[in-house]
Protein backbone atom coordinates (compact mmCIF):
# COMPACT_ATOMS: atom_id res chain seq x y z
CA UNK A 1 19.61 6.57 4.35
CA UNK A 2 22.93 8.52 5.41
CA UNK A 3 21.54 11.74 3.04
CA UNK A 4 18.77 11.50 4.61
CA UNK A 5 19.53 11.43 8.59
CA UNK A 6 22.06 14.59 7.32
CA UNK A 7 18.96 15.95 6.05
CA UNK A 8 17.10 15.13 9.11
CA UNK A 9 20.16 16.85 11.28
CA UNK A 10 21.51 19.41 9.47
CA UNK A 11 25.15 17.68 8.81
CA UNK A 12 27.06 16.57 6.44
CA UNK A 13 26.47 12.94 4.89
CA UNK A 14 30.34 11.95 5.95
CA UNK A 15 28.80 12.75 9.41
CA UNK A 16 26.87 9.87 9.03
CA UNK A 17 27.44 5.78 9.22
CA UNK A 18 24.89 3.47 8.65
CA UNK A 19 25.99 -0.39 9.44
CA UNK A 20 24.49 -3.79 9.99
CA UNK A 21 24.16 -4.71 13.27
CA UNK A 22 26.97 -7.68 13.70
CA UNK A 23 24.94 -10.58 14.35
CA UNK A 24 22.15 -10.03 11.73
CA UNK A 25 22.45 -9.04 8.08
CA UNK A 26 19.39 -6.82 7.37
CA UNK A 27 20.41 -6.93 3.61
CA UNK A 28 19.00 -10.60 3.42
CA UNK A 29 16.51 -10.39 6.34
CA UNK A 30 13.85 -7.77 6.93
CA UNK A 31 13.65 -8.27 10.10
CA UNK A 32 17.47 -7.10 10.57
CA UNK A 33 18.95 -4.52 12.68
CA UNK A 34 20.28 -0.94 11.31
CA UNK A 35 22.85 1.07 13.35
CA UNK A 36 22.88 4.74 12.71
CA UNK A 37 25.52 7.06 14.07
CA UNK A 38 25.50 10.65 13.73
CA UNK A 39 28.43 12.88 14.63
CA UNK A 40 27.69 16.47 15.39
CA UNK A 41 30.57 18.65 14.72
CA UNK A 42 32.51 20.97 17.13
CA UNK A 43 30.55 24.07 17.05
CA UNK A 44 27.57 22.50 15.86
CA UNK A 45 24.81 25.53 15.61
CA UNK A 46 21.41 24.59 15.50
CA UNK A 47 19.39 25.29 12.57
CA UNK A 48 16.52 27.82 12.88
CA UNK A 49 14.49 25.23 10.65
CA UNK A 50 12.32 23.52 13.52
CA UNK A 51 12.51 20.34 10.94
CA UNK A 52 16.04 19.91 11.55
CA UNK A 53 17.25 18.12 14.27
CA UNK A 54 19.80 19.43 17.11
CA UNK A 55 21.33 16.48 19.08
CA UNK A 56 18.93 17.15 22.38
CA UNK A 57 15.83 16.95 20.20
CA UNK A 58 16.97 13.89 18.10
CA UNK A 59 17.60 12.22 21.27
CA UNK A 60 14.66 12.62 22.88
CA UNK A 61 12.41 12.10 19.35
CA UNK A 62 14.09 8.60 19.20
CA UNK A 63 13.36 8.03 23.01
CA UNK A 64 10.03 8.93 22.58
CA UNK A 65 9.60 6.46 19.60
CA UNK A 66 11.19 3.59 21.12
CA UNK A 67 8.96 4.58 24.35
CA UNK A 68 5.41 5.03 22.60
CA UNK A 69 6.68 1.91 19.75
CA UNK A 70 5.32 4.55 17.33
CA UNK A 71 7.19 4.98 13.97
CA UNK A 72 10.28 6.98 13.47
CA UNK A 73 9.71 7.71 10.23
CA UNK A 74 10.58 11.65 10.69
CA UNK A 75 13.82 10.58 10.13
CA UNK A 76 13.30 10.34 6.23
CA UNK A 77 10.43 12.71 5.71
CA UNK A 78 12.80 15.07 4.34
CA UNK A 79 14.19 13.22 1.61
CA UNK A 80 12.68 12.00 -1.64
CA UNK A 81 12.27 8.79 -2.54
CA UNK A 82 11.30 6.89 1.11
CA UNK A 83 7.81 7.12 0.35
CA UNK A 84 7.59 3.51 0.72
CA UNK A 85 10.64 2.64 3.12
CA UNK A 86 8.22 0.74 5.58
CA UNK A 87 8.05 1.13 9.45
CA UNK A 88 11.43 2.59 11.43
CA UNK A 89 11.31 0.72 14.91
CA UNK A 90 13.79 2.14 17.32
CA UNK A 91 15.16 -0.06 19.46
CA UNK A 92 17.76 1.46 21.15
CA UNK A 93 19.13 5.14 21.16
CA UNK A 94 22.11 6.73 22.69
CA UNK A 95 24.96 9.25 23.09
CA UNK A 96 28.26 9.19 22.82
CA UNK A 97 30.78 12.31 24.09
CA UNK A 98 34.26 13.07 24.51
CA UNK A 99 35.58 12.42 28.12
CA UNK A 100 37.07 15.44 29.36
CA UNK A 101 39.16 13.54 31.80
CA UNK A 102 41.01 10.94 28.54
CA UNK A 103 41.19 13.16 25.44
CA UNK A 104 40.41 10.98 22.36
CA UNK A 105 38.25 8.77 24.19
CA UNK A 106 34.17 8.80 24.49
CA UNK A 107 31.90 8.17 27.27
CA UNK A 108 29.08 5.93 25.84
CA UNK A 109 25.69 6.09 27.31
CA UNK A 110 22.65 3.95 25.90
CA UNK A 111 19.44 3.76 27.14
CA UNK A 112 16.74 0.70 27.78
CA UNK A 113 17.30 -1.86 25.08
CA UNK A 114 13.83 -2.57 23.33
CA UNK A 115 12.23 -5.83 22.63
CA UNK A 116 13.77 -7.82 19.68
CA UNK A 117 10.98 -7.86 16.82
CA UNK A 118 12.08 -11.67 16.07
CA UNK A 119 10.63 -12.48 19.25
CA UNK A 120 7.18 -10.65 19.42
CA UNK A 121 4.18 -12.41 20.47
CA UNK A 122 1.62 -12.66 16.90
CA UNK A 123 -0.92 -10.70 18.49
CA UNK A 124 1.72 -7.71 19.49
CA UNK A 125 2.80 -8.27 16.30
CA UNK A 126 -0.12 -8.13 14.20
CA UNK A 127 -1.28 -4.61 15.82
CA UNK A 128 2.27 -3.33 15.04
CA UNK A 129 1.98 -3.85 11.27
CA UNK A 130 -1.50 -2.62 11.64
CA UNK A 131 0.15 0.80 12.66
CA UNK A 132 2.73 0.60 10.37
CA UNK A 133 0.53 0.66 7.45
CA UNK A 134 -1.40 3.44 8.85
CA UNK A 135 1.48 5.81 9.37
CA UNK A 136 2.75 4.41 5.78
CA UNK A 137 -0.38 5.52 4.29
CA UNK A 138 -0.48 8.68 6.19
CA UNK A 139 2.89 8.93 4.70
CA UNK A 140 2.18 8.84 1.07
CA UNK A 141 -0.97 10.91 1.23
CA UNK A 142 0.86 13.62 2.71
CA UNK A 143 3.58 13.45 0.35
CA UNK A 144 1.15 13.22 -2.57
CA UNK A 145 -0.66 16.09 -2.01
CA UNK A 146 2.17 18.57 -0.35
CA UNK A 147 2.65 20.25 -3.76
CA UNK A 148 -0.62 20.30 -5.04
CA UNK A 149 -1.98 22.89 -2.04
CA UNK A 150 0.84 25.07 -3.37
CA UNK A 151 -1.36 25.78 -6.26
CA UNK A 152 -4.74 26.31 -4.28
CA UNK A 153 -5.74 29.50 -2.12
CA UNK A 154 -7.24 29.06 1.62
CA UNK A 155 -8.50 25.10 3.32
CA UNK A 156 -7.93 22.43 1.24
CA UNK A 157 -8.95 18.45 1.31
CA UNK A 158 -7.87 16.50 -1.40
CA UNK A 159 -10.74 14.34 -0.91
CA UNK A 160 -13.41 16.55 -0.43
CA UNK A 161 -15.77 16.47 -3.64
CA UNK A 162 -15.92 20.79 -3.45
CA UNK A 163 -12.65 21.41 -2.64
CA UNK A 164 -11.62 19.51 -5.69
CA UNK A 165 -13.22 22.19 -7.64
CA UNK A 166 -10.86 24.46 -6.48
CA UNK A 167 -7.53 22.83 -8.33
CA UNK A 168 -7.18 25.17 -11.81
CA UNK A 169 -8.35 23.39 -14.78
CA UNK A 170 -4.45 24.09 -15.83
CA UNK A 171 -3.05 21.85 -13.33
CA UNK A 172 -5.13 18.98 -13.97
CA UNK A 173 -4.56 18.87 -17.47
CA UNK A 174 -0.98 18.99 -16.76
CA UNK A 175 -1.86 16.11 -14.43
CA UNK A 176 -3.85 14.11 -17.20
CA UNK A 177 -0.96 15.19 -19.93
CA UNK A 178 1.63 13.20 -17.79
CA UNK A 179 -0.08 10.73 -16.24
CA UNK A 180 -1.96 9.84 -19.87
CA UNK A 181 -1.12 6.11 -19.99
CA UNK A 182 -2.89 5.91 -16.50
CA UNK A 183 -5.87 8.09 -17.85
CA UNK A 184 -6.19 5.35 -21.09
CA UNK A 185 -5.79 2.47 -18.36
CA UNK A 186 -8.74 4.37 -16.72
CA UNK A 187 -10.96 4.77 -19.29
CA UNK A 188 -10.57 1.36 -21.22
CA UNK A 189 -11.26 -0.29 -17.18
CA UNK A 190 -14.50 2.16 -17.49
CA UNK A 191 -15.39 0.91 -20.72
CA UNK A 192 -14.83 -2.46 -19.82
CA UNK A 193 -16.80 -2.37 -16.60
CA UNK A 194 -20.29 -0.88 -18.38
CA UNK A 195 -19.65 -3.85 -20.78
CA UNK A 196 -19.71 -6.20 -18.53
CA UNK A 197 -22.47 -4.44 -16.04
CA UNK A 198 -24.28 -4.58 -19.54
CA UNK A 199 -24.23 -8.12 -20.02
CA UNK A 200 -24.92 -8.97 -16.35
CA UNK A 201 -27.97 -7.07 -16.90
CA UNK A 202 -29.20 -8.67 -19.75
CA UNK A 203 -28.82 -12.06 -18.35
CA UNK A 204 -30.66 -10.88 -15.35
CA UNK A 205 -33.94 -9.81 -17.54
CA UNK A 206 -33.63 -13.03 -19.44
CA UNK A 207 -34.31 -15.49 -16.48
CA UNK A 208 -37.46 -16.45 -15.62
CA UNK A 209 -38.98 -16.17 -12.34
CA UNK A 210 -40.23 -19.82 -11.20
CA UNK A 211 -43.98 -19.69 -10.52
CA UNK A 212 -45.53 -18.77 -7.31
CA UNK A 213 -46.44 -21.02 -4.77
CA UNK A 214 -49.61 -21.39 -3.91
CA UNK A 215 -49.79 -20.95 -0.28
């Protein structure tokens, strides 16, 4: 998580703490608290990557997550490997700067606390992992597919039957030659299936149709 909020904000990963919050261990509970605390350095320039994240714009991203209760997941979209981190709620954002009038000291300011998660109502609840799993999805399909348009010219849908056509016979057998225990798995389940649609069948044509009613 710290390489990845210095990914996120264009500093280094000693600029970064991540901590429990001190009356919850999120390392046993899922439903714990994180505390994540960038420092910008002296100087800082911002980046001309729009991706990367000055202080004013991370500031006002996490404000508007913690506003809208949508997920802050941008925070980790630029590092491998959090495909499948789950929802980021953010509860709480601030800023913290160096008082001019008492050198070495910092003038704190932290906005609207958000609602504690242990303490949502079921419904409320319910509609939040809803979303979650949306944006998770949303995610992972991105993420899937962000390499593969680098090999395909013009619009392209992944799950558009035509546009399919338009991935280079190379690529998928590259695709097939590392992903071959999957393609076996696939075509035993396809064997496996007309076997069984087989036999379903023939027990279907051997039952006999009771005699009609007379009416």
């Amino acid at each position: 998580m710290r390489a990845a909020l210095a990914i996120a904000t264009g500093v280094s990963p000693d600029d970064v703490a991540i901590t429990p919050h001190q009356r919850d261990d999120w390392r046993a509970n899922e439903m714990g608290f994180q505390i994540g605390i960038v420092r910008y350095p002296a100087g800082y320039v911002a980046s001309d990557d729009p991706k990367v994240l000055a202080p004013d714009t991370l500031l006002e991203r996490l404000r508007e997550a913690r506003r809208d209760e949508t997920d802050a997941g941008f925070l980790c979209d630029g590092a491998d490997g959090f495909d499948a981190y789950g929802s980021m709620n953010i509860l709480a954002e601030g800023r913290a700067e160096e008082s001019k009038d008492a050198p070495g000291t910092y003038e704190v300011k932290i906005d609207d606390f958000g609602t504690d998660p242990e303490f949502m109502p079921l419904g409320q609840r319910y509609r939040e992992c809803e979303r979650a799993q949306k944006r998770k999805y949303s995610r992972l399909k991105t993420k899937a597919f962000r390499s593969l348009h680098q090999h395909v010219e013009g619009e392209f849908e992944p799950f558009v039957k035509e546009d399919r056509k338009l991935i280079p016979q190379s690529l998928l057998d590259r695709i097939r030659d590392i992903n071959h225990l999957d393609v076996r798995l696939h075509a035993f389940a396809t064997e496996l299936f007309e076997e069984r649609m087989k036999e379903s069948v023939n027990e279907l044509e051997r039952e006999k149709l009771p005699a009609r009613l007379p009416i």
